[in-house]
C-alpha atoms as a PDB file:
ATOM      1  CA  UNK A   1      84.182 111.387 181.611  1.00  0.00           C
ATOM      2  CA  UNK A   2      81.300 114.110 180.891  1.00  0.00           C
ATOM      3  CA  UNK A   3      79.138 113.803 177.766  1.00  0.00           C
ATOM      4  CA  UNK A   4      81.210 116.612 176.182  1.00  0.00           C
ATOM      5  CA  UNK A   5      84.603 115.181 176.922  1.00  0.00           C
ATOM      6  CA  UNK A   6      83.958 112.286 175.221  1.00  0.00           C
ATOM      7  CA  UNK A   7      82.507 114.014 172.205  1.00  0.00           C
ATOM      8  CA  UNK A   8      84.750 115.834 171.962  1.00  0.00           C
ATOM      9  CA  UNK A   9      87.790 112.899 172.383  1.00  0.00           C
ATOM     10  CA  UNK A  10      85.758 111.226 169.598  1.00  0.00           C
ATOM     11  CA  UNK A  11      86.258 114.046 167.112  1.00  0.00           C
ATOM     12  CA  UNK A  12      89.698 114.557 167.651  1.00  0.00           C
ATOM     13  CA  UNK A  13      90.308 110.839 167.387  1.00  0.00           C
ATOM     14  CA  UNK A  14      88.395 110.872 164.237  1.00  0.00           C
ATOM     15  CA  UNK A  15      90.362 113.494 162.997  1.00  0.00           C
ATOM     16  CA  UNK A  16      93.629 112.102 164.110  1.00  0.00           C
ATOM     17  CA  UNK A  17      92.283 108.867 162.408  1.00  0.00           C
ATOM     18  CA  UNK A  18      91.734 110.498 159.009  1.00  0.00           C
ATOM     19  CA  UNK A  19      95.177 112.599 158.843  1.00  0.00           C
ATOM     20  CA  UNK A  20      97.077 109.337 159.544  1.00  0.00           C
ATOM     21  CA  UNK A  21      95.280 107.772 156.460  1.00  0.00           C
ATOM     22  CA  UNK A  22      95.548 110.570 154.347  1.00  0.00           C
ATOM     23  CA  UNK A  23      99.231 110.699 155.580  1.00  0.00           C
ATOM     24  CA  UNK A  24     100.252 107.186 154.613  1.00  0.00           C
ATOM     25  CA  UNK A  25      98.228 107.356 151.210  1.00  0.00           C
ATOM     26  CA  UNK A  26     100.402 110.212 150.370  1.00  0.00           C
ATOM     27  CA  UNK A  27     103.412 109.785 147.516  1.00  0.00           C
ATOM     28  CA  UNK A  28     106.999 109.599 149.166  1.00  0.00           C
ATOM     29  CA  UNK A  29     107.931 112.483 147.611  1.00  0.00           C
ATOM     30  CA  UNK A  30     104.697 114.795 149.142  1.00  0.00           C
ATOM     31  CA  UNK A  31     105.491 112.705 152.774  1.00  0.00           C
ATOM     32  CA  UNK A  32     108.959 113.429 152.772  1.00  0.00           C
ATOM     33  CA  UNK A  33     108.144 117.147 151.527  1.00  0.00           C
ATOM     34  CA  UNK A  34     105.615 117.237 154.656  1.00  0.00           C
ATOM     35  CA  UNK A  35     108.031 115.786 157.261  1.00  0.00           C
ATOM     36  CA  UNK A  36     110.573 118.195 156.049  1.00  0.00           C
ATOM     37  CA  UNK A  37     108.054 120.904 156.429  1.00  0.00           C
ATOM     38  CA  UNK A  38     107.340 119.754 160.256  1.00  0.00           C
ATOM     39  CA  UNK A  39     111.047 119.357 160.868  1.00  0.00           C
ATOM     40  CA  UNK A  40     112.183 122.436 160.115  1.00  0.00           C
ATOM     41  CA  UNK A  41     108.506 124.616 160.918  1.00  0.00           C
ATOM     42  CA  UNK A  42     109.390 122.581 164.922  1.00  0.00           C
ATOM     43  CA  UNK A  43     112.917 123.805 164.789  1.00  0.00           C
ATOM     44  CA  UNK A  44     112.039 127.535 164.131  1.00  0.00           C
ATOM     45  CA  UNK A  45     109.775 127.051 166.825  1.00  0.00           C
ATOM     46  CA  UNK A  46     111.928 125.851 168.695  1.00  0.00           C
ATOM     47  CA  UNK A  47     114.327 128.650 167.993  1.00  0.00           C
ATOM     48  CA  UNK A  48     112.044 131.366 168.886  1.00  0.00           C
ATOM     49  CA  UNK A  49     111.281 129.343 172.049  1.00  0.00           C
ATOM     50  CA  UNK A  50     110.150 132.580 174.219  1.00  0.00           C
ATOM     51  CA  UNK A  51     107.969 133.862 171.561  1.00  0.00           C
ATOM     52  CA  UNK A  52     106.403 130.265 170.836  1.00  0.00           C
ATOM     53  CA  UNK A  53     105.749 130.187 174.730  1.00  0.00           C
ATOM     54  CA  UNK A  54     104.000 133.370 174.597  1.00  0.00           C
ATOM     55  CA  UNK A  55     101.668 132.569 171.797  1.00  0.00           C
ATOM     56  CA  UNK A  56     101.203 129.367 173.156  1.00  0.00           C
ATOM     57  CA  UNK A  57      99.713 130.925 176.632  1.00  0.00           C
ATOM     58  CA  UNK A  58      97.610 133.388 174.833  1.00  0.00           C
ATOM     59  CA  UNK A  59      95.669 130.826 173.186  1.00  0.00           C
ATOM     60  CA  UNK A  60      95.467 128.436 175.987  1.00  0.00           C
ATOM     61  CA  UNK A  61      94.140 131.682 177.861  1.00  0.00           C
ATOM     62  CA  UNK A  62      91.340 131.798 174.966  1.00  0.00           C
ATOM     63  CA  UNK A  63      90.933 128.452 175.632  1.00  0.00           C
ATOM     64  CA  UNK A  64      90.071 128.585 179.071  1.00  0.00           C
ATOM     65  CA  UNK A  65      87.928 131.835 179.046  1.00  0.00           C
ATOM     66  CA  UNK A  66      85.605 129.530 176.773  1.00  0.00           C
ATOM     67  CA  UNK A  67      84.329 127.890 179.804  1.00  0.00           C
ATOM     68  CA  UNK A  68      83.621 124.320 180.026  1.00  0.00           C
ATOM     69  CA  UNK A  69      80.909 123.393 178.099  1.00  0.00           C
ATOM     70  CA  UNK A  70      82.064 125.497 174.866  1.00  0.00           C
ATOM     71  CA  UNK A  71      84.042 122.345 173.324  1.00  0.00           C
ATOM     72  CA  UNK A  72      83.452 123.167 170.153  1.00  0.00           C
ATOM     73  CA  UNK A  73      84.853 127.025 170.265  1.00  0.00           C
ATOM     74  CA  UNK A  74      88.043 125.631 171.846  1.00  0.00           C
ATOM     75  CA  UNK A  75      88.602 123.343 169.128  1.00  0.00           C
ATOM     76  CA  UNK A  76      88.562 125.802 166.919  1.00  0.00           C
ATOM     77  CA  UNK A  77      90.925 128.377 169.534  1.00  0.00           C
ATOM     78  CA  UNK A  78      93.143 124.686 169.023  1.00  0.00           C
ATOM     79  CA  UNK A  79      92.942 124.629 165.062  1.00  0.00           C
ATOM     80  CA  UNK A  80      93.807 128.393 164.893  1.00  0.00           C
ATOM     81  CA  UNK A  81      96.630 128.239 167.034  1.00  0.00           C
ATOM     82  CA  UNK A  82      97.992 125.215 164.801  1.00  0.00           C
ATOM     83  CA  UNK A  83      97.641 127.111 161.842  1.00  0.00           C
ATOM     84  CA  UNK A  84      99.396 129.822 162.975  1.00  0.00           C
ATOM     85  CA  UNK A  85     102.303 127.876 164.344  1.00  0.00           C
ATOM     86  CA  UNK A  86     102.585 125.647 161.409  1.00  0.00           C
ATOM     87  CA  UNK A  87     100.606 127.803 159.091  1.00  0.00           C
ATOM     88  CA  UNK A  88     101.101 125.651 155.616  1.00  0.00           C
ATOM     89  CA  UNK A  89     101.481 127.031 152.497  1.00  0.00           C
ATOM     90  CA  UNK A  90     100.465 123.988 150.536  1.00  0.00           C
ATOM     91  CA  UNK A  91      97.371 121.708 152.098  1.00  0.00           C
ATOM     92  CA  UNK A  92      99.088 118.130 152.739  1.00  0.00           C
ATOM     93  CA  UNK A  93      96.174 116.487 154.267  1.00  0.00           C
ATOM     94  CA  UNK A  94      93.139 118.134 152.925  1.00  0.00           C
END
């Protein structure tokens, strides 16, 4: 695994780490609000399958003209994407 790779699978495991915390620290009523959120944001999604396909390859597309030692601009090509498919209204786990 290259320098960068593993960087890079430390931050997102970091990151995973600290949403899971912040997840489970949460009220019932705020994680059940945020699983409902997911559940129905994924189904919509899933709905529009085509267009979620679409957007999907233009940012992996963006990801990939990045080249590989630009870890940190695809990360953030990753955390725009997210935002626009779940884009959340209220900030769960910030």
């Amino acid at each position: 695994m290259s320098k960068t790779s593993t960087i890079t699978a430390i931050i997102l495991g970091a990151s995973i780490g600290a949403a899971l915390l912040k997840f489970y620290s949460l009220p019932k009523e705020e994680k059940d609000a945020l699983m409902d959120y997911l559940k129905k944001t994924t189904n919509d999604l899933l709905d529009n399958a085509e267009s979620t396909v679409e957007k999907v390859e233009q940012y992996m597309d963006e990801v990939k003209s990045k080249g590989d030692s630009a870890w940190v601009e695809k990360i953030y090509v990753f955390k725009k994407m997210f935002s626009e498919l779940y884009g959340f209204d209220k900030k769960y786990l910030l």
